[in-house]
Protein backbone atom coordinates (compact mmCIF):
# COMPACT_ATOMS: atom_id res chain seq x y z
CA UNK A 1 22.49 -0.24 13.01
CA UNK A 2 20.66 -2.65 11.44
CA UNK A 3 17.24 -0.97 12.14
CA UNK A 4 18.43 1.94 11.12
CA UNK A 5 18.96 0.56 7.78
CA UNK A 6 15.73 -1.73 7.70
CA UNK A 7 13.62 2.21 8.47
CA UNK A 8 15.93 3.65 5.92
CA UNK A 9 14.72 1.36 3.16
CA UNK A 10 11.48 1.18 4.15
CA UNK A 11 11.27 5.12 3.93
CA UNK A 12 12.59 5.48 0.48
CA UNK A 13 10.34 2.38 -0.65
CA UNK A 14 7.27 3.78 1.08
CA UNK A 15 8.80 7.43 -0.75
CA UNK A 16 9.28 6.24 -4.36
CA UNK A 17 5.91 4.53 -3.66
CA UNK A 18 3.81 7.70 -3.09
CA UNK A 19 5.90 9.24 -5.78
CA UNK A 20 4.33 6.72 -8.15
CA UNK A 21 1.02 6.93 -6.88
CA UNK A 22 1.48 10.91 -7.33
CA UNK A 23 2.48 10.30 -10.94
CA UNK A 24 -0.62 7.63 -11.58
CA UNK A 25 -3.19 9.71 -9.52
CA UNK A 26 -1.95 13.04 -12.10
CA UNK A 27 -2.35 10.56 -14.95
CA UNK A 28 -5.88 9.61 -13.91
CA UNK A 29 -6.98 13.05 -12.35
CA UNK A 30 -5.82 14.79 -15.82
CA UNK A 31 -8.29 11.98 -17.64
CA UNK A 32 -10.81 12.65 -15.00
CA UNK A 33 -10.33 16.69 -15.77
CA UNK A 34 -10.59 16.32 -19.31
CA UNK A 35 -14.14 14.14 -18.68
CA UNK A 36 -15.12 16.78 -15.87
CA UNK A 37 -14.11 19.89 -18.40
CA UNK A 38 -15.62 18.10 -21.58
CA UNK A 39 -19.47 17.41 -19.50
CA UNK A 40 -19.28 21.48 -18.11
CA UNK A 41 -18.33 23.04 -21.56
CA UNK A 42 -21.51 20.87 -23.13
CA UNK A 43 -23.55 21.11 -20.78
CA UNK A 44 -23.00 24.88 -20.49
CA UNK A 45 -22.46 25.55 -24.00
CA UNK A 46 -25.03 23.44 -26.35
CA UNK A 47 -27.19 22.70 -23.71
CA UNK A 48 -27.59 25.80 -21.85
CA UNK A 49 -27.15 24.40 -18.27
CA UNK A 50 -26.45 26.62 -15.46
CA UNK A 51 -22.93 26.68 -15.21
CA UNK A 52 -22.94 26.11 -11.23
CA UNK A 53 -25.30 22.98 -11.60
CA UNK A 54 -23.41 21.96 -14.80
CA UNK A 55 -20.32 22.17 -12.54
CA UNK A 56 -21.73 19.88 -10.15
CA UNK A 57 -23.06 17.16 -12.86
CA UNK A 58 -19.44 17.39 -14.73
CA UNK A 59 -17.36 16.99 -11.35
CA UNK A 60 -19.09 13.82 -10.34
CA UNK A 61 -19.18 12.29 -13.52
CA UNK A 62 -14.84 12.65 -13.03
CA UNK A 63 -15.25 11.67 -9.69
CA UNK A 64 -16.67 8.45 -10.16
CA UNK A 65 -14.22 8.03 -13.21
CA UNK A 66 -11.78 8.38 -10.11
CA UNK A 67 -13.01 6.26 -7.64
CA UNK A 68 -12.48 3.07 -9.98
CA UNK A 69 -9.18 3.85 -11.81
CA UNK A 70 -8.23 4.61 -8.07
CA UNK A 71 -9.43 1.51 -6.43
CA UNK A 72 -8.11 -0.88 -9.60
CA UNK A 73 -5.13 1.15 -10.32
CA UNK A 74 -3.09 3.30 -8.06
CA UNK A 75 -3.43 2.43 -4.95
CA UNK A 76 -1.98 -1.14 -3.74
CA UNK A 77 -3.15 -0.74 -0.01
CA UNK A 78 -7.04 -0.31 0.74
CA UNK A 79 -7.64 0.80 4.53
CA UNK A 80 -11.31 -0.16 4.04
CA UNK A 81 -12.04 -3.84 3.48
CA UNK A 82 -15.62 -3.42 3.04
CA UNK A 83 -16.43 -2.17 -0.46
CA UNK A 84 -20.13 0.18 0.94
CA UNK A 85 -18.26 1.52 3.51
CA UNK A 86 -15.06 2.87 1.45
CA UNK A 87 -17.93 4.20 -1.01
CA UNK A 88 -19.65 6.10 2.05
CA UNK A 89 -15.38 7.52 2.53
CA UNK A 90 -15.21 8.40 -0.69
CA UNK A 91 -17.95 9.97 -1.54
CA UNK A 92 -17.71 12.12 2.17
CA UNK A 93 -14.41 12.98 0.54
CA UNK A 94 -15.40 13.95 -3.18
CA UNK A 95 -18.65 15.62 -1.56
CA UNK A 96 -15.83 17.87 0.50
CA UNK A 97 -13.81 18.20 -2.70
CA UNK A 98 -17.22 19.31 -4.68
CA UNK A 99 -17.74 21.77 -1.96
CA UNK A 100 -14.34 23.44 -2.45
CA UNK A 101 -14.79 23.46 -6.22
CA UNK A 102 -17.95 24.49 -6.31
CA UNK A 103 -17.49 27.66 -3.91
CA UNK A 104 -14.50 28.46 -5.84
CA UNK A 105 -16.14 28.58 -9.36
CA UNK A 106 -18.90 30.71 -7.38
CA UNK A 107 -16.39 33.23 -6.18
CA UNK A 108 -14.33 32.99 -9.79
CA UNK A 109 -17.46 33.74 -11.77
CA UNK A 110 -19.49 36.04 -9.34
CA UNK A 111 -16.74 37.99 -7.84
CA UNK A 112 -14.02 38.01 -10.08
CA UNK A 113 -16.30 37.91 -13.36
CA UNK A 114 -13.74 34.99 -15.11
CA UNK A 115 -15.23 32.86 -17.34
CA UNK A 116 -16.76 29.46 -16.03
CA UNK A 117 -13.83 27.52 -17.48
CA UNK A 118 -11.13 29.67 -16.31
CA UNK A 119 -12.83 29.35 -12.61
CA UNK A 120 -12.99 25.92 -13.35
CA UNK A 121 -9.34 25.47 -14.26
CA UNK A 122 -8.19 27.34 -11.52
CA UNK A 123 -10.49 25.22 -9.01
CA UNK A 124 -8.98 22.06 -10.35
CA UNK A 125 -5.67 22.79 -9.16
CA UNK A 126 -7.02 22.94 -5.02
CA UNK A 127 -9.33 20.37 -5.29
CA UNK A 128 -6.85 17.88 -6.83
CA UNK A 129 -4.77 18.12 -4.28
CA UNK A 130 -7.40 17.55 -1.59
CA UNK A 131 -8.56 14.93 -3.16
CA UNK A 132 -4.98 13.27 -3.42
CA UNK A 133 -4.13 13.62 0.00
CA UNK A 134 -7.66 13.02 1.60
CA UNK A 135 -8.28 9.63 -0.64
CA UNK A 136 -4.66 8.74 0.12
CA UNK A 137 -4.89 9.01 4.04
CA UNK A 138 -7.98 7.87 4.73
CA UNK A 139 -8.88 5.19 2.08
CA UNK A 140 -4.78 3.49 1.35
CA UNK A 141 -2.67 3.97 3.83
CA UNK A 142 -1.75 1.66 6.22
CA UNK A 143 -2.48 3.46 9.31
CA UNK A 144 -5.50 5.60 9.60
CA UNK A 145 -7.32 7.20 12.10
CA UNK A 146 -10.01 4.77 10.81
CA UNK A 147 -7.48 1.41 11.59
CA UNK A 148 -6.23 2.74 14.87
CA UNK A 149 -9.96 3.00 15.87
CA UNK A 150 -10.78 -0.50 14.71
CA UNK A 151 -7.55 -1.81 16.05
CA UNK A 152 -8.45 -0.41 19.46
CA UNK A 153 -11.63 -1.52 19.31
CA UNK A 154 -10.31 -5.13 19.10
């Protein structure tokens, strides 16, 4: 009974937890969007930038944005102690992320003819959600594939 209760409160702790992470991450990932959305629309519109490599320049401009407010802000637990090597994770996940943003602007503007923000908007809403889930599991969670191999390697 009474580890019942002890894995009862732990779940609704670690719950509200990644409820408020999920709030601060759409806090941060809107101020990220509105830095990623502001770089593309000058890029593309005053300075005449290709909007596929302007899409590129204006999504890692957020994405570093988002790799400090996430390190300093939302998430309490960090996976990877050394600071080069959860760089190396993050960027493997925001280059994944780019990938998926970038071949959905492609098919928004090539195939479907919308207009570069439009495909932009509408790639926001996948790639946030990769990037939540991906920077959540492998970079600040407790138990990763990545700390059951270094634990088994001890």
């Amino acid at each position: 009974m009474k580890k019942l209760l002890t894995n009862t409160i732990t779940l609704v702790h670690s719950r509200k937890e990644l409820l408020t992470e999920a709030g601060k991450y759409f806090v941060v990932g809107g101020l990220c969007t509105v830095l990623d959305f502001a770089i593309l629309f000058v890029l593309t519109e005053y300075f005449k930038v290709q909007p596929l490599s302007a899409s590129v320049i204006s999504f890692m401009s957020g994405a570093l944005l988002n790799y400090y407010l996430c390190t300093f802000w939302i998430f309490k637990v960090r996976s990877v102690s050394n600071r080069h090597l959860e760089m190396t994770y993050y960027i493997l996940i925001t280059a994944v992320g780019l990938g998926i943003n970038f071949l959905l602007i492609l098919f928004f503007t090539s195939y479907q003819h919308y207009h570069v923000m439009l495909s932009k908007l509408l790639a926001t809403f996948v790639t946030y959600w990769w990037n939540f889930g991906a920077r959540k599991y492998f970079l600040h969670t407790k138990t990763t594939l990545q700390t059951e191999v270094v634990k088994a390697a001890e």
